[in-house]
PDB file of N, CA and C in Angstrom:
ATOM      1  N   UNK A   1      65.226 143.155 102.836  1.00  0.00           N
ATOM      2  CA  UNK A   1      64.129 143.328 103.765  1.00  0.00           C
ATOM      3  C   UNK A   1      63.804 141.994 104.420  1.00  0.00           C
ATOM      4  N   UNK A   2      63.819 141.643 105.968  1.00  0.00           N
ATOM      5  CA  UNK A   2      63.640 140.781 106.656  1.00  0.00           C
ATOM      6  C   UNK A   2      61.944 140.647 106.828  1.00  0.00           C
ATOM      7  N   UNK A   3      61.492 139.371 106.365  1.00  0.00           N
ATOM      8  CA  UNK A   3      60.195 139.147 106.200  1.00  0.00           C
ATOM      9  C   UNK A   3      59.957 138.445 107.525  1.00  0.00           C
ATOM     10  N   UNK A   4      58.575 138.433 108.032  1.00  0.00           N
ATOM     11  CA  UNK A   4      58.142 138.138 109.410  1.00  0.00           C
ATOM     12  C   UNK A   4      57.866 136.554 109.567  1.00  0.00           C
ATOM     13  N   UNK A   5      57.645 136.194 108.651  1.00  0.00           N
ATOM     14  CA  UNK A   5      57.370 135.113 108.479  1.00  0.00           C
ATOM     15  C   UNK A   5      58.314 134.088 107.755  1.00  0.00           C
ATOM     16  N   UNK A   6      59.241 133.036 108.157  1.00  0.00           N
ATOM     17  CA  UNK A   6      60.109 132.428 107.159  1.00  0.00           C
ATOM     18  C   UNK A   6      59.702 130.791 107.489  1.00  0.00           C
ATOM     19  N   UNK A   7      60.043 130.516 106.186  1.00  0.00           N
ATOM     20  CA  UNK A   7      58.926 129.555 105.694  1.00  0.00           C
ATOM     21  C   UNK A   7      60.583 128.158 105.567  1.00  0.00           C
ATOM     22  N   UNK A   8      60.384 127.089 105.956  1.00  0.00           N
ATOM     23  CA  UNK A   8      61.541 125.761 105.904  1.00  0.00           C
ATOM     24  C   UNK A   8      61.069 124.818 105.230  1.00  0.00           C
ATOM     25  N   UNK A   9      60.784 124.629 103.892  1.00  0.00           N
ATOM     26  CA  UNK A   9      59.992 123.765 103.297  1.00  0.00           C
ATOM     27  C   UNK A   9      61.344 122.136 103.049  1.00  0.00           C
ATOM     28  N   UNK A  10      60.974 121.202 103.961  1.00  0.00           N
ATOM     29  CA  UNK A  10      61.970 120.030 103.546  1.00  0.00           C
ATOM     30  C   UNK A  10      61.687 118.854 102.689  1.00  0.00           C
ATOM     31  N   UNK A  11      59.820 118.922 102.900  1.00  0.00           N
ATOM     32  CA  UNK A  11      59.774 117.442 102.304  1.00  0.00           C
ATOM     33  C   UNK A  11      58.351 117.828 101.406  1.00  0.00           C
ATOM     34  N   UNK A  12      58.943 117.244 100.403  1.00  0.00           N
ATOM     35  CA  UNK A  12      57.527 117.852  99.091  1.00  0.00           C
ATOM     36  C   UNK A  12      57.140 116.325  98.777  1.00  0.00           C
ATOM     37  N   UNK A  13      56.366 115.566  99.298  1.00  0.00           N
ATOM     38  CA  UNK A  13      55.902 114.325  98.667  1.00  0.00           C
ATOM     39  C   UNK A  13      54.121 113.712  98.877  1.00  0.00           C
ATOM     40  N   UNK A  14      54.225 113.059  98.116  1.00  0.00           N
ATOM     41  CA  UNK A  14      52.032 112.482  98.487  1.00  0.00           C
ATOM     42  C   UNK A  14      52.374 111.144  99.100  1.00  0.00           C
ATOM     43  N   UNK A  15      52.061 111.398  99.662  1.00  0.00           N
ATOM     44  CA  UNK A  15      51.590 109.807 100.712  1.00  0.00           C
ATOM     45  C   UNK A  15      50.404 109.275 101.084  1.00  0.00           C
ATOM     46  N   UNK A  16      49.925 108.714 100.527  1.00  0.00           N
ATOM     47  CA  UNK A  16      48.543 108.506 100.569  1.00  0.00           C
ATOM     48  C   UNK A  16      48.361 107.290 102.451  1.00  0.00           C
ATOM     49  N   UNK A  17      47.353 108.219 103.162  1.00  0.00           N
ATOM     50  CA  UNK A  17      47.284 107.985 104.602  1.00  0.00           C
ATOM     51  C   UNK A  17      46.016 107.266 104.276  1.00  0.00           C
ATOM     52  N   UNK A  18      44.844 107.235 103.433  1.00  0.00           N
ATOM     53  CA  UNK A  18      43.571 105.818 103.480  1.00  0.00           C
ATOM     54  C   UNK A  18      43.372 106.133 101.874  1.00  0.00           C
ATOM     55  N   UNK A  19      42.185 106.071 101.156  1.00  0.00           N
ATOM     56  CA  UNK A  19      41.823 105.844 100.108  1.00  0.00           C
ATOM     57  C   UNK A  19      41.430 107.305  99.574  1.00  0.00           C
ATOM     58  N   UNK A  20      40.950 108.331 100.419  1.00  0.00           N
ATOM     59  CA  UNK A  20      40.349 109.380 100.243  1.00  0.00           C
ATOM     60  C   UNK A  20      41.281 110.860 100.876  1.00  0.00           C
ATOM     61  N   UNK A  21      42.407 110.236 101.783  1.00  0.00           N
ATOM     62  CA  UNK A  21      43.667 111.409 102.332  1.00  0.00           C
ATOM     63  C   UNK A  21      44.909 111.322 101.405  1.00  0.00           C
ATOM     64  N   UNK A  22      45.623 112.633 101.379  1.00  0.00           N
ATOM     65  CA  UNK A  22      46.976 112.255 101.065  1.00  0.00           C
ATOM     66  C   UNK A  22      47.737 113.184 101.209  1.00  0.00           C
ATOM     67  N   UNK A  23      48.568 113.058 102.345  1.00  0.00           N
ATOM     68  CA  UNK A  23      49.743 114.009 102.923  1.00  0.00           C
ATOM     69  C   UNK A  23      50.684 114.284 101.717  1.00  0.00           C
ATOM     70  N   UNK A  24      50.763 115.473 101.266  1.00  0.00           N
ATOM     71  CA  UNK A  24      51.047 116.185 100.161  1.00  0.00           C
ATOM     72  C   UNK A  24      52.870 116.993 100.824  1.00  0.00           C
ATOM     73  N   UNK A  25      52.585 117.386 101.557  1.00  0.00           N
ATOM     74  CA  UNK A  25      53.359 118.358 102.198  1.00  0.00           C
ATOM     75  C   UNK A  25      53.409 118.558 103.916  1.00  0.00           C
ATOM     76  N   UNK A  26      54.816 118.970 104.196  1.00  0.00           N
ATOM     77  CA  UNK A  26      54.900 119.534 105.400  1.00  0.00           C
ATOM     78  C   UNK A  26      55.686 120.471 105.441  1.00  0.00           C
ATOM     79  N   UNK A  27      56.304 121.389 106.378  1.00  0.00           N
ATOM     80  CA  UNK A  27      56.746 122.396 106.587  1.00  0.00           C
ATOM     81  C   UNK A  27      56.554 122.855 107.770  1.00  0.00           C
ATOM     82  N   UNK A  28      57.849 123.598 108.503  1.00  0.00           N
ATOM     83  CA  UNK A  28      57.759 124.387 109.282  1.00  0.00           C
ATOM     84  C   UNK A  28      57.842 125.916 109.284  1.00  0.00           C
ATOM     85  N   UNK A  29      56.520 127.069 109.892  1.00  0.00           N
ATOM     86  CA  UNK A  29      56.435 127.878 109.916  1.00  0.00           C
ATOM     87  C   UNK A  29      57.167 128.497 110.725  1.00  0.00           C
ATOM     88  N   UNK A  30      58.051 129.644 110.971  1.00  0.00           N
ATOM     89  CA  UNK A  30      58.561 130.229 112.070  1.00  0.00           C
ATOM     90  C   UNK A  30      57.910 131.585 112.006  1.00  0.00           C
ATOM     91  N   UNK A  31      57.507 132.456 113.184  1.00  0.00           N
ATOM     92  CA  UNK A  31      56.806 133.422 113.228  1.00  0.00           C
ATOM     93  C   UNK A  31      57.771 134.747 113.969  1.00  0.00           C
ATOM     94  N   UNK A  32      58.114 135.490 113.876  1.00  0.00           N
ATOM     95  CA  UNK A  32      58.998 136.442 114.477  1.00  0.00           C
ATOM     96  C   UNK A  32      60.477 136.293 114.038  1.00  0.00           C
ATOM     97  N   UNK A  33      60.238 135.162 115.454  1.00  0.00           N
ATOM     98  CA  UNK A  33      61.960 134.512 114.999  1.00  0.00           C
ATOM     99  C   UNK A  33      62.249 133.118 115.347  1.00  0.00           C
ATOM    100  N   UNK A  34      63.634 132.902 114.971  1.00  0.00           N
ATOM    101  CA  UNK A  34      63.508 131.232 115.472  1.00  0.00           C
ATOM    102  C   UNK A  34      63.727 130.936 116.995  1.00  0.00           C
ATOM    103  N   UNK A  35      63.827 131.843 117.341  1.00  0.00           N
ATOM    104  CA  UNK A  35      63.609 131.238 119.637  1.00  0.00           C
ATOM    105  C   UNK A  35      62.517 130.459 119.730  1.00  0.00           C
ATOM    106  N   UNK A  36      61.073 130.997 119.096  1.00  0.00           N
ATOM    107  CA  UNK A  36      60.441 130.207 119.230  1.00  0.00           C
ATOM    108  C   UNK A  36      60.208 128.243 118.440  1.00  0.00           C
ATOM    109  N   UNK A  37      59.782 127.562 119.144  1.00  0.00           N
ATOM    110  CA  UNK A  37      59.503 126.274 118.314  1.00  0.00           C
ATOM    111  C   UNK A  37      58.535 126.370 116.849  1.00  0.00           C
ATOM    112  N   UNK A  38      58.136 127.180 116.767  1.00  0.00           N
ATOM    113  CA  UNK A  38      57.270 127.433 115.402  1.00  0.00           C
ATOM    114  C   UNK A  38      55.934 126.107 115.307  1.00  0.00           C
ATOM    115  N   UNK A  39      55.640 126.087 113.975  1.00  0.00           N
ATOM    116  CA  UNK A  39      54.325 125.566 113.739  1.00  0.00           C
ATOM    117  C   UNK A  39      54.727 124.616 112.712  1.00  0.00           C
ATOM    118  N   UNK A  40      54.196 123.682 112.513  1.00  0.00           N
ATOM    119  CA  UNK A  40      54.129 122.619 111.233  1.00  0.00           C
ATOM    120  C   UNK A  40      53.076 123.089 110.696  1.00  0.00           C
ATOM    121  N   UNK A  41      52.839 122.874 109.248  1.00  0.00           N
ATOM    122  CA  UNK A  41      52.100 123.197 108.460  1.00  0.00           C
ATOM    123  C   UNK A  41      51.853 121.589 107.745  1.00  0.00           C
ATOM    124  N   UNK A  42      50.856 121.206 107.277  1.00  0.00           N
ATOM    125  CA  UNK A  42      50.726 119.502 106.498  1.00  0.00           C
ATOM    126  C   UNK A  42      49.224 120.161 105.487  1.00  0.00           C
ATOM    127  N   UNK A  43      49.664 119.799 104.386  1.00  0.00           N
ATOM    128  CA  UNK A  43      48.927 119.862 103.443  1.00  0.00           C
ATOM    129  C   UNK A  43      48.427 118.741 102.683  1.00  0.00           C
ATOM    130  N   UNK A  44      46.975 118.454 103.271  1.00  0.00           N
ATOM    131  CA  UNK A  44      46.265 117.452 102.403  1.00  0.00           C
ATOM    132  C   UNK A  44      45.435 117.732 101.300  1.00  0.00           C
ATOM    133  N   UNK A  45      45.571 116.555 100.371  1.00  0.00           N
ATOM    134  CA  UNK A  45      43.953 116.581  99.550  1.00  0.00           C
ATOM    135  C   UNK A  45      43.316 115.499 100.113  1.00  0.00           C
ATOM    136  N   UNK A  46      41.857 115.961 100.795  1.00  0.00           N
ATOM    137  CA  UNK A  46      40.814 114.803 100.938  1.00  0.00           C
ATOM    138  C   UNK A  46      39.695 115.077  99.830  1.00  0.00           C
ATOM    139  N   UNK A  47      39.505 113.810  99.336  1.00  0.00           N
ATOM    140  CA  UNK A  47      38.485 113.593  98.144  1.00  0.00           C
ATOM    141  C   UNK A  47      39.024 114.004  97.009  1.00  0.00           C
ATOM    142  N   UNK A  48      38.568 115.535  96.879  1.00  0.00           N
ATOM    143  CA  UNK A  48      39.028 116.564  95.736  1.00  0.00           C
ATOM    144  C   UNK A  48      39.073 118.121  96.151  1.00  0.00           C
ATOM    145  N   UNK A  49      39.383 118.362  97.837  1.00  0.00           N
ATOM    146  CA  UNK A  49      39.344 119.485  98.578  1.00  0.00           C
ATOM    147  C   UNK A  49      40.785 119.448  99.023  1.00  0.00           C
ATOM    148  N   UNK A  50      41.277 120.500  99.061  1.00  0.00           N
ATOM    149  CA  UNK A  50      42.767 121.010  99.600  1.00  0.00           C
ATOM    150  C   UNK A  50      42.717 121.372 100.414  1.00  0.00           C
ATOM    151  N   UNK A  51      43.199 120.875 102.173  1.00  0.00           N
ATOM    152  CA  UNK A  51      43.155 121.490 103.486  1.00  0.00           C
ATOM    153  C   UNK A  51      44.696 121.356 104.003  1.00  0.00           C
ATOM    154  N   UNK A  52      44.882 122.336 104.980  1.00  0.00           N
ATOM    155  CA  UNK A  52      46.493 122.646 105.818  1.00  0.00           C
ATOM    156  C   UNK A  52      45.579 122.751 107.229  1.00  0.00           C
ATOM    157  N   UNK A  53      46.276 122.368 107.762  1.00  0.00           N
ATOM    158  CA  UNK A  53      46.246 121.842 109.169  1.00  0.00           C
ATOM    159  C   UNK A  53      47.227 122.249 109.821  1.00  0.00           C
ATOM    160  N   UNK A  54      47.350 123.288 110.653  1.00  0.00           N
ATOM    161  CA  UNK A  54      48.453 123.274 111.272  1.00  0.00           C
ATOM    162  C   UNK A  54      48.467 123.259 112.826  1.00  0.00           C
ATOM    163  N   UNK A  55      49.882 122.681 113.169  1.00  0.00           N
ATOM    164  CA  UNK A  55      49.815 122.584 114.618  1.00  0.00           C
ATOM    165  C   UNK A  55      50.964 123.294 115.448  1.00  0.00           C
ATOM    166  N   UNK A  56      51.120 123.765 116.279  1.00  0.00           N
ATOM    167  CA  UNK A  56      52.440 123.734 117.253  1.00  0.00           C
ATOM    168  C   UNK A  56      53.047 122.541 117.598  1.00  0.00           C
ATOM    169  N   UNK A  57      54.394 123.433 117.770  1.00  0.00           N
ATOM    170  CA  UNK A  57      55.185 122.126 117.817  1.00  0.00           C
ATOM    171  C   UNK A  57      55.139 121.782 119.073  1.00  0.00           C
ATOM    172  N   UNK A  58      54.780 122.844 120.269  1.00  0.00           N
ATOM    173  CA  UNK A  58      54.595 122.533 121.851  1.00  0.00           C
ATOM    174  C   UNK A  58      53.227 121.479 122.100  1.00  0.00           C
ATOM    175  N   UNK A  59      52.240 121.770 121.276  1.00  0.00           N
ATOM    176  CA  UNK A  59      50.925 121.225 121.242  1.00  0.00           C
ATOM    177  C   UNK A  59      50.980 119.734 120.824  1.00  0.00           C
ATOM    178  N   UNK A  60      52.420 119.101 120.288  1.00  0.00           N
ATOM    179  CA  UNK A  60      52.589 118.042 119.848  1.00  0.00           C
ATOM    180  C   UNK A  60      52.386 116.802 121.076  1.00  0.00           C
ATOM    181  N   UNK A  61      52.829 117.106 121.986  1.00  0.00           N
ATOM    182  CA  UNK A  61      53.316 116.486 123.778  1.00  0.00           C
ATOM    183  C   UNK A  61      52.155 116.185 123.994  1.00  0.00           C
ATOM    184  N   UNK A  62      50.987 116.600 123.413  1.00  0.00           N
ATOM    185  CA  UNK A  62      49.358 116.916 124.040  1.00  0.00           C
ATOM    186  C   UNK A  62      48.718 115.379 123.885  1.00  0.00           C
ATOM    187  N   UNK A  63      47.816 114.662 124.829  1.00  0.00           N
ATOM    188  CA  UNK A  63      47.383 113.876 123.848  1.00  0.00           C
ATOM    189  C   UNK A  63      46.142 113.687 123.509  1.00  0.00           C
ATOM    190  N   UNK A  64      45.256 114.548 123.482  1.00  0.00           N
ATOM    191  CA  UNK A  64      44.728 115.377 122.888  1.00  0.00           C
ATOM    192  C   UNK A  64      44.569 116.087 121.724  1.00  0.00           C
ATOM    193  N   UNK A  65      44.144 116.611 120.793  1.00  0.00           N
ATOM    194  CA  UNK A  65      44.330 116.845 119.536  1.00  0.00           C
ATOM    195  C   UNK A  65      44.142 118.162 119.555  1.00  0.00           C
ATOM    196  N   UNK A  66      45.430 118.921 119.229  1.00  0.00           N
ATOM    197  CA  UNK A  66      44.943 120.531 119.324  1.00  0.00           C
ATOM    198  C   UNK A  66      45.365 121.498 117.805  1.00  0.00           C
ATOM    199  N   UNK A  67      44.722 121.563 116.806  1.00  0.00           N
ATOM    200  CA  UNK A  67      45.081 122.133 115.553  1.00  0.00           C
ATOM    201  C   UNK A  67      44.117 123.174 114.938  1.00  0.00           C
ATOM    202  N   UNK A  68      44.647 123.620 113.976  1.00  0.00           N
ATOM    203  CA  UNK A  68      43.691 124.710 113.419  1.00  0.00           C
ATOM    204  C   UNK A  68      43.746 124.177 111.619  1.00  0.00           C
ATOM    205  N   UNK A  69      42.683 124.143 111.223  1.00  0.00           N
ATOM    206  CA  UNK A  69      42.627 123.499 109.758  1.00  0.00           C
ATOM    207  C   UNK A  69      42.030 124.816 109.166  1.00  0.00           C
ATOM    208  N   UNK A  70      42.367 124.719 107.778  1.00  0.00           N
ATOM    209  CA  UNK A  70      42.182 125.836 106.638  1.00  0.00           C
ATOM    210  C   UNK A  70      42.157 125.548 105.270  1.00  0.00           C
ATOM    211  N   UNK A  71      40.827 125.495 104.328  1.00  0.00           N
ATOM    212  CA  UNK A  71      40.766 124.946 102.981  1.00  0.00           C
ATOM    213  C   UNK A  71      39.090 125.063 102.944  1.00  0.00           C
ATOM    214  N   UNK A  72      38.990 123.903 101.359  1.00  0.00           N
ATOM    215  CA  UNK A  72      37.804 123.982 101.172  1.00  0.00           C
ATOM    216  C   UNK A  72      36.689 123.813 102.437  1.00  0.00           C
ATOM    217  N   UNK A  73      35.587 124.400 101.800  1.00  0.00           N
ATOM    218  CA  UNK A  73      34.426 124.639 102.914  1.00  0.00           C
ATOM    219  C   UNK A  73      33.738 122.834 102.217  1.00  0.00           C
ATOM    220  N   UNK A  74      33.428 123.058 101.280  1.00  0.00           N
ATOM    221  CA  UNK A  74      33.133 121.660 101.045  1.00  0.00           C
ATOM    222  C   UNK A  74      32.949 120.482 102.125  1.00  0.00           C
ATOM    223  N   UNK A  75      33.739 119.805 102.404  1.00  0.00           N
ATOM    224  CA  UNK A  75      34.037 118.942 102.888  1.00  0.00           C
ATOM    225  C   UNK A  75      34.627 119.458 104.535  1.00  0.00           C
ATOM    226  N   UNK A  76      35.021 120.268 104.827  1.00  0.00           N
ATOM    227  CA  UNK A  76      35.350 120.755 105.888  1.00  0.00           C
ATOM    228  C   UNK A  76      35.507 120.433 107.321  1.00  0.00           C
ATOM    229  N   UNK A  77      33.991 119.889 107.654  1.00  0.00           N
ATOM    230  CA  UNK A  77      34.010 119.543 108.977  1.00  0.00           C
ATOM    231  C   UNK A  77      34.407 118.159 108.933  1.00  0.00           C
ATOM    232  N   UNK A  78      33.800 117.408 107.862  1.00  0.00           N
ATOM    233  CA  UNK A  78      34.458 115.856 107.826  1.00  0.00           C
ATOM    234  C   UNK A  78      35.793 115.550 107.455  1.00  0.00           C
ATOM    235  N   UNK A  79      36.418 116.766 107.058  1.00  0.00           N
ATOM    236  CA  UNK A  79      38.071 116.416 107.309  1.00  0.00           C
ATOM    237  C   UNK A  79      38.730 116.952 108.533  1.00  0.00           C
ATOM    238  N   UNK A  80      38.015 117.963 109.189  1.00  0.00           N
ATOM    239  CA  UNK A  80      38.425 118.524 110.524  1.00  0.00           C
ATOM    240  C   UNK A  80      38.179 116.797 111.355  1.00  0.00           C
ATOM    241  N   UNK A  81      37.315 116.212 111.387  1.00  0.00           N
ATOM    242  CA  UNK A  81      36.544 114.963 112.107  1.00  0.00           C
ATOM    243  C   UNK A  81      38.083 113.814 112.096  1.00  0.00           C
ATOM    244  N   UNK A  82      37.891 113.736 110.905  1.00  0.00           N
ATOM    245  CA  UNK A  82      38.860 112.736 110.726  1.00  0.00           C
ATOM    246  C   UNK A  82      40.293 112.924 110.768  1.00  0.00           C
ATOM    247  N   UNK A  83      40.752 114.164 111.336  1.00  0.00           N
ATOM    248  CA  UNK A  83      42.196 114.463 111.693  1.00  0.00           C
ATOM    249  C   UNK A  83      42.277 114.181 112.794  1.00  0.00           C
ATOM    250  N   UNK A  84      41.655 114.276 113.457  1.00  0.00           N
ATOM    251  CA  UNK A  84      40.961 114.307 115.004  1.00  0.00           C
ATOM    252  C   UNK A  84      40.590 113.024 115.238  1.00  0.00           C
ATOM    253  N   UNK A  85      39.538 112.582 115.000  1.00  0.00           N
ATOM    254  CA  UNK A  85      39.293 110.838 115.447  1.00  0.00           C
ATOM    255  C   UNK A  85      40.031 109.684 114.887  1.00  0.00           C
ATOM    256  N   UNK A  86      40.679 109.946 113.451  1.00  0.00           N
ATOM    257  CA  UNK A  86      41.376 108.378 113.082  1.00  0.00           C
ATOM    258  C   UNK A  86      43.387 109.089 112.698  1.00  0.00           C
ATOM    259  N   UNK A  87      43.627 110.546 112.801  1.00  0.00           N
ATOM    260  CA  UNK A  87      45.052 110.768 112.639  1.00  0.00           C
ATOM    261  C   UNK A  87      45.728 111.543 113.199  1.00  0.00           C
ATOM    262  N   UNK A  88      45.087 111.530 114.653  1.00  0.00           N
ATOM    263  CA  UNK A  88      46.160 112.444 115.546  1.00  0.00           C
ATOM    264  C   UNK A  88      47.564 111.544 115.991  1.00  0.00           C
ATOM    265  N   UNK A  89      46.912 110.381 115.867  1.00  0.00           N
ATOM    266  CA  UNK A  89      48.365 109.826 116.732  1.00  0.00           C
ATOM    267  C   UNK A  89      49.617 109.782 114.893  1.00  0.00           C
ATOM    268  N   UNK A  90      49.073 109.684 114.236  1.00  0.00           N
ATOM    269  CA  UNK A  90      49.796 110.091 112.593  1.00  0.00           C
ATOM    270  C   UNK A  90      50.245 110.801 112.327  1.00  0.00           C
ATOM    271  N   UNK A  91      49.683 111.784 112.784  1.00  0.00           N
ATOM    272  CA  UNK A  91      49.580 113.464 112.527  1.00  0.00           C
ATOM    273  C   UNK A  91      51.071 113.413 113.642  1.00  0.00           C
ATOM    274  N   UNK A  92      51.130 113.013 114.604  1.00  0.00           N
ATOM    275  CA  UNK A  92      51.997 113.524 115.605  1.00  0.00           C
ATOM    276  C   UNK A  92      53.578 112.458 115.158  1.00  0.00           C
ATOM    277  N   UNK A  93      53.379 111.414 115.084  1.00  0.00           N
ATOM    278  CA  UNK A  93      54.461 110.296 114.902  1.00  0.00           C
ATOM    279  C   UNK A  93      54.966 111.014 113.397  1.00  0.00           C
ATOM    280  N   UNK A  94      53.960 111.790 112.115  1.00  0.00           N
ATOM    281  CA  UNK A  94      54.866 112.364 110.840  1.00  0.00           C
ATOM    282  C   UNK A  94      55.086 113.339 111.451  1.00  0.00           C
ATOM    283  N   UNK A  95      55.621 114.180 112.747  1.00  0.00           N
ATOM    284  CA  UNK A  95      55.345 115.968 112.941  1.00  0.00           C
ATOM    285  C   UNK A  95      57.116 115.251 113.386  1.00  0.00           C
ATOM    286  N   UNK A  96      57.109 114.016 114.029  1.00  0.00           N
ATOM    287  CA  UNK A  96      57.980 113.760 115.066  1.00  0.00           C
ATOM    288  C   UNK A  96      58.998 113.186 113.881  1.00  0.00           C
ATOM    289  N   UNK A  97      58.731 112.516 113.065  1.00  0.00           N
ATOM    290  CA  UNK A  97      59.984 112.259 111.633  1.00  0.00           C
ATOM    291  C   UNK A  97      60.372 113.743 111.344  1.00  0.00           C
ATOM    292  N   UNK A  98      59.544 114.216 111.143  1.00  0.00           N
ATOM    293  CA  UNK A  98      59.833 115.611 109.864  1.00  0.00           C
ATOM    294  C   UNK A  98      60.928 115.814 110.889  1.00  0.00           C
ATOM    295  N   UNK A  99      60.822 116.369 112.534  1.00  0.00           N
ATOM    296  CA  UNK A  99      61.764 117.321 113.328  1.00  0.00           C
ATOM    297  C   UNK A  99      63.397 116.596 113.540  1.00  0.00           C
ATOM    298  N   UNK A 100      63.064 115.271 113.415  1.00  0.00           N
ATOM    299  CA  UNK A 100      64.073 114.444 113.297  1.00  0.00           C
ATOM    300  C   UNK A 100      65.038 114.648 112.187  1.00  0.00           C
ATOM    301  N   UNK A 101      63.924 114.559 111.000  1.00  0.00           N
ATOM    302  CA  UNK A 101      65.074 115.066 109.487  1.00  0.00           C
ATOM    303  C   UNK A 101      65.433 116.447 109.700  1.00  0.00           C
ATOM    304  N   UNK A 102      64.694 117.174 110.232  1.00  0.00           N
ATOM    305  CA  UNK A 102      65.002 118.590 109.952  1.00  0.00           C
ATOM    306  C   UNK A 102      66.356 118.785 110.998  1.00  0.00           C
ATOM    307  N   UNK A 103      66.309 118.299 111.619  1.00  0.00           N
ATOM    308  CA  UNK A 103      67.777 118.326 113.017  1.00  0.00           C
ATOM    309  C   UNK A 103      69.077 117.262 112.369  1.00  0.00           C
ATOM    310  N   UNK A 104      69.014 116.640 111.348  1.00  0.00           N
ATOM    311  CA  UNK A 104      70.216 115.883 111.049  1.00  0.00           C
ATOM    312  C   UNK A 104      70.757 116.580 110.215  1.00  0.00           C
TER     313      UNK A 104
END
């Protein structure tokens, strides 16, 4: 049975991005099928809250910050804040490694 959703998990590691972030994970989502560019998925812990953030991969070009975040309510808006004001250009330069490894 062909599932709708297939999941490319390449890089499982913590990287700690300041004192209180730490890029845990990435992954690319594909939705239908692979014609389309699909979605990155990045999984942080900030503080002691677990959030995924995900973006398009078209939305990457933007410079502008365009994502949808999902996790604890806790802390929430101040990790939505700080993806946005101190790690979009991060967020985009690790989206732009990952597609690099994932193509070699």
């Amino acid at each position: 049975m062909k599932t709708r959703i297939e999941e490319k998990k390449l890089l499982d590691f913590p990287i700690k991005w300041d004192k209180n972030t730490t890029l845990y994970e990435v992954m690319r989502v594909y939705q239908r099928d692979r014609t389309q560019q699909g979605t990155l998925v990045f999984g942080f812990v900030y503080y002691d809250c677990e959030y995924q953030l995900y973006v398009k991969i078209i939305d990457l070009e933007k410079s502008d910050s365009k994502f949808t975040v999902y996790g604890d309510s806790e802390l929430f808006n101040s990790f939505e804040n700080k993806m946005e004001d101190e790690f979009w250009d991060k967020i985009k330069a690790t989206a732009k490694a990952f597609l690099e490894y994932e193509n070699d």
